[in-house]
Protein backbone atom coordinates (compact mmCIF):
# COMPACT_ATOMS: atom_id res chain seq x y z
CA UNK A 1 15.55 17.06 -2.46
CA UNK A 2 13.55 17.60 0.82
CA UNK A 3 10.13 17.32 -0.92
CA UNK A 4 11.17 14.37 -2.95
CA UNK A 5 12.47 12.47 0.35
CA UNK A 6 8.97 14.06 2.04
CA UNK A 7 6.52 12.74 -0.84
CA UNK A 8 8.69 8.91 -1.06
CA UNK A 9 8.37 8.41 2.63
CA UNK A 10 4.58 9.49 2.60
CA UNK A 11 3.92 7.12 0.19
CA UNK A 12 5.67 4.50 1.94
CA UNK A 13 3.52 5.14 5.55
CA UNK A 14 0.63 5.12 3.13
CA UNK A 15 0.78 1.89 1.62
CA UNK A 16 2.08 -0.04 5.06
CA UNK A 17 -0.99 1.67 7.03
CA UNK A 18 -3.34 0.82 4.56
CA UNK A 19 -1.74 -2.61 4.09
CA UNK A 20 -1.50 -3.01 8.43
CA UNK A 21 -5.57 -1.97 8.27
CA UNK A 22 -6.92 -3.57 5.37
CA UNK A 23 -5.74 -6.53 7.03
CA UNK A 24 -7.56 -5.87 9.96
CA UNK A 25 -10.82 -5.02 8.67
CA UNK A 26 -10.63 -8.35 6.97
CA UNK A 27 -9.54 -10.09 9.86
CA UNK A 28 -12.70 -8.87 12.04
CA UNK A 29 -15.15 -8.57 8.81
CA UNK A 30 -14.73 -11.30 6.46
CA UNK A 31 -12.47 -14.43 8.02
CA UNK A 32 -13.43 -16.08 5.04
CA UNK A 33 -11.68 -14.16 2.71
CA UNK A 34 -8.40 -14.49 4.64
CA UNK A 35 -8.51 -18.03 5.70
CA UNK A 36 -6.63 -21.41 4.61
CA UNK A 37 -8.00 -24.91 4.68
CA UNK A 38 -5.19 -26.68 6.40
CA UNK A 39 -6.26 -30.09 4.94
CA UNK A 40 -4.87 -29.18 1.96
CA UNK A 41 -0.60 -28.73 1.98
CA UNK A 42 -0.22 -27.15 -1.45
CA UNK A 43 -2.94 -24.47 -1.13
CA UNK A 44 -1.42 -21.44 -2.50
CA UNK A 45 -2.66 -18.18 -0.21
CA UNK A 46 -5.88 -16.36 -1.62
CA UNK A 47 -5.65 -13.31 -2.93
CA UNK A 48 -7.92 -11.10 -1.57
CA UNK A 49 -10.72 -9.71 -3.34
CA UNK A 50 -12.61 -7.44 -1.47
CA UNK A 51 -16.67 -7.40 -1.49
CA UNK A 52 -18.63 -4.13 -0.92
CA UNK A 53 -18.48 -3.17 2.53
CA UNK A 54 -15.81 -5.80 3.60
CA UNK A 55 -13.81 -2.78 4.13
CA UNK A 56 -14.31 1.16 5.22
CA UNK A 57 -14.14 3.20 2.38
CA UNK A 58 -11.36 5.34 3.86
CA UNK A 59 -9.30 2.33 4.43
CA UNK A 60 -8.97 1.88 0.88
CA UNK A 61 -8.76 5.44 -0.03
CA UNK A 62 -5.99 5.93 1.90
CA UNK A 63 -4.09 3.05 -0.11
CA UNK A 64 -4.54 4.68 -3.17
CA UNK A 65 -2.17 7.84 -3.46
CA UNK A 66 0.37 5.15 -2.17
CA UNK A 67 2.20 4.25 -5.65
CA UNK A 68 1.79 7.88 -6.82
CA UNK A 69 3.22 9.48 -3.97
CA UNK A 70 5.86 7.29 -4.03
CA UNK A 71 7.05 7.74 -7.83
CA UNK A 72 6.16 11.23 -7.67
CA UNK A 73 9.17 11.58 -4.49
CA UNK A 74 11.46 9.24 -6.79
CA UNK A 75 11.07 11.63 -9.62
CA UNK A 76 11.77 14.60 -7.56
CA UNK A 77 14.95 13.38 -6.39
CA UNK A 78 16.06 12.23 -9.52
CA UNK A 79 15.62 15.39 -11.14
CA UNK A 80 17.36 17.38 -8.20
CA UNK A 81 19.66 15.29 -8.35
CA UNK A 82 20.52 15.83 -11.80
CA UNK A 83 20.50 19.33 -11.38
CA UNK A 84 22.77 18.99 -9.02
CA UNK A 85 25.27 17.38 -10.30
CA UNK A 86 24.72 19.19 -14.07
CA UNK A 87 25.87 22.41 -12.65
């Protein structure tokens, strides 16, 4: 149960550091990519699409074991927990 609460909560911090500095990198490196024309009311917000070297490449490394990590912890306590209570 420890590893599965361990391995959910890493993949958590992962994906809000690497959602907290992705959005800094973009910030400082490409304004453009980020920005909204305020002229227009019913602009929906850009998604955005990042362009080689927008972004350090361990910046969006770190973003990707996110999702895993995080199933991989829900998994674990599922299954402990069904051990548990199967006994």
């Amino acid at each position: 149960m420890r590893w599965g609460i361990f391995l959910a909560a890493l993949g958590v911090a992962c994906y809000i550091v690497h959602a907290i500095l992705l959005n800094d990198f973009l910030r400082k490196n490409a304004p453009e990519v980020l920005a909204r024309d305020p002229g227009v009311p019913s602009q929906r917000p850009r998604q955005a699409y990042l362009v080689r070297g927008a972004t350090r490449r361990w910046v969006t490394l770190l973003g990707l074991p996110a999702l895993p990590l995080l199933l991989l912890g829900l998994v674990l306590i599922a299954i402990t927990f069904l051990v548990t209570v199967l006994r």
